[in-house]
Protein backbone atom coordinates (compact mmCIF):
# COMPACT_ATOMS: atom_id res chain seq x y z
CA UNK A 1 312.83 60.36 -106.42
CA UNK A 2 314.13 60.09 -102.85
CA UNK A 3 312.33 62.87 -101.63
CA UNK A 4 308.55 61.35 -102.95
CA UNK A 5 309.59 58.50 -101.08
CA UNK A 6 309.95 60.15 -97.90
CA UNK A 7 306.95 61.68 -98.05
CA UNK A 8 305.51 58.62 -98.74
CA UNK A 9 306.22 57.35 -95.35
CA UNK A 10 305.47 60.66 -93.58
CA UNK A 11 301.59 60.02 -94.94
CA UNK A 12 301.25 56.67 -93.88
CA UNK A 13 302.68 56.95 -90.67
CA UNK A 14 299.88 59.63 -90.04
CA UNK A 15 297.55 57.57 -91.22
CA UNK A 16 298.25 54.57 -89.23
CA UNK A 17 298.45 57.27 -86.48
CA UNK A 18 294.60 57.89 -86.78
CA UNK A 19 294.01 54.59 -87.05
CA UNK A 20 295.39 53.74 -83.85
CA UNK A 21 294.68 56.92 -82.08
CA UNK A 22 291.07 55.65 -83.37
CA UNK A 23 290.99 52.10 -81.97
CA UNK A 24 292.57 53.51 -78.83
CA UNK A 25 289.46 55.96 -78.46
CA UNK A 26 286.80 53.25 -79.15
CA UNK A 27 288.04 51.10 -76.47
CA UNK A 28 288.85 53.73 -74.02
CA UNK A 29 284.71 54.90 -74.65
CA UNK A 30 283.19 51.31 -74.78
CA UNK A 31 285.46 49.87 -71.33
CA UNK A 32 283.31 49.66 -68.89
CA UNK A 33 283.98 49.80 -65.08
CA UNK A 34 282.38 46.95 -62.60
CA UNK A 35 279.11 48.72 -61.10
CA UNK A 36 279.48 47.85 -57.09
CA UNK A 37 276.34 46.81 -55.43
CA UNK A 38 273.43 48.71 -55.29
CA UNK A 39 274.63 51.19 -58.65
CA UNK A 40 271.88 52.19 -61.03
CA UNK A 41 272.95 51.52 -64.96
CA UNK A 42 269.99 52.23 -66.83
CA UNK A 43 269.80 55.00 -69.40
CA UNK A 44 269.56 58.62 -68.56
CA UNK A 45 266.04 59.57 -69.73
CA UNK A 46 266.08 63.29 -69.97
CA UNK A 47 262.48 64.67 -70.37
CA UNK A 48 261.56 66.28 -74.10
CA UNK A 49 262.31 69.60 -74.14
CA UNK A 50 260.03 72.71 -74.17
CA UNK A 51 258.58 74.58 -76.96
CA UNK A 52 261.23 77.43 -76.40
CA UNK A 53 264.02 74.94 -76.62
CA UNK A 54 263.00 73.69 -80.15
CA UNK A 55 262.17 76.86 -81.69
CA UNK A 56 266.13 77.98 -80.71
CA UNK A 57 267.09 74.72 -81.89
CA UNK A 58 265.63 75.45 -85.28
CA UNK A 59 266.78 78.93 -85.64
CA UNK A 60 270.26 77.61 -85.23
CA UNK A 61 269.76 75.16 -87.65
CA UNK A 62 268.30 77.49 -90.31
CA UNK A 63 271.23 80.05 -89.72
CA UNK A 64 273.57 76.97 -89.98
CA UNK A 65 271.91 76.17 -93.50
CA UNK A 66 271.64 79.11 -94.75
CA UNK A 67 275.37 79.67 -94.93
CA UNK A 68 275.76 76.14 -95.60
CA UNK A 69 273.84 76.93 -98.80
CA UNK A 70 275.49 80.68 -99.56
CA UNK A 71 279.64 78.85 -99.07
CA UNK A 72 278.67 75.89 -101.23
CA UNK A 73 275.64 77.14 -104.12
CA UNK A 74 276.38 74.08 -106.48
CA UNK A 75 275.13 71.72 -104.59
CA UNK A 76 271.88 70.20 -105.09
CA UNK A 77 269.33 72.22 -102.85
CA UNK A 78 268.30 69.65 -99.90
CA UNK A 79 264.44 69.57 -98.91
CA UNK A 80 262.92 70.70 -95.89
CA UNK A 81 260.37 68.74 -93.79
C-alpha cells in the first residue's frame, strides 16, 4: 500500500508542475516591456495571401484529414464546407 502512495505523490507533483510551468508561461507571454518614445505598437497587418498560398494550405489540410480519418475510422465523419 506504500508503494500506491508514492506514486500518488509522483502524479501530483507533475501535475502541479504543469500548472506552474503554465502560469509561469502566461505571464512570461502577456509582460509587456515599456515602448520608449516614438515606438509603433499597433498590430502587424500582414496582407491576405495569394491564391497559390491557399490552395497549398488546403492540400495540407486534406492530407492531414485524410489520415486523421484512416488512424481513427470510428469517429463520426466531420463535414466539409
Amino acid at each position: 500500500m506504500e508503494d500506491h502512495q508514492s506514486g500518488n505523490g509522483l502524479m501530483a507533483g507533475i501535475i502541479v508542475g504543469a500548472f506552474v510551468g503554465a502560469a509561469a508561461a502566461t505571464v512570461a507571454l502577456r509582460r509587456r516591456f515599456p515602448a520608449g518614445p516614438g515606438s509603433d505598437e499597433r498590430a502587424l497587418e500582414l496582407p491576405p495571401p495569394d491564391d497559390a498560398t491557399l490552395a497549398t494550405a488546403r492540400t495540407e489540410a486534406a492530407a492531414i484529414v485524410a489520415r486523421l480519418r484512416s488512424a481513427f475510422p470510428n469517429l463520426t465523419q466531420i463535414e466539409e464546407e
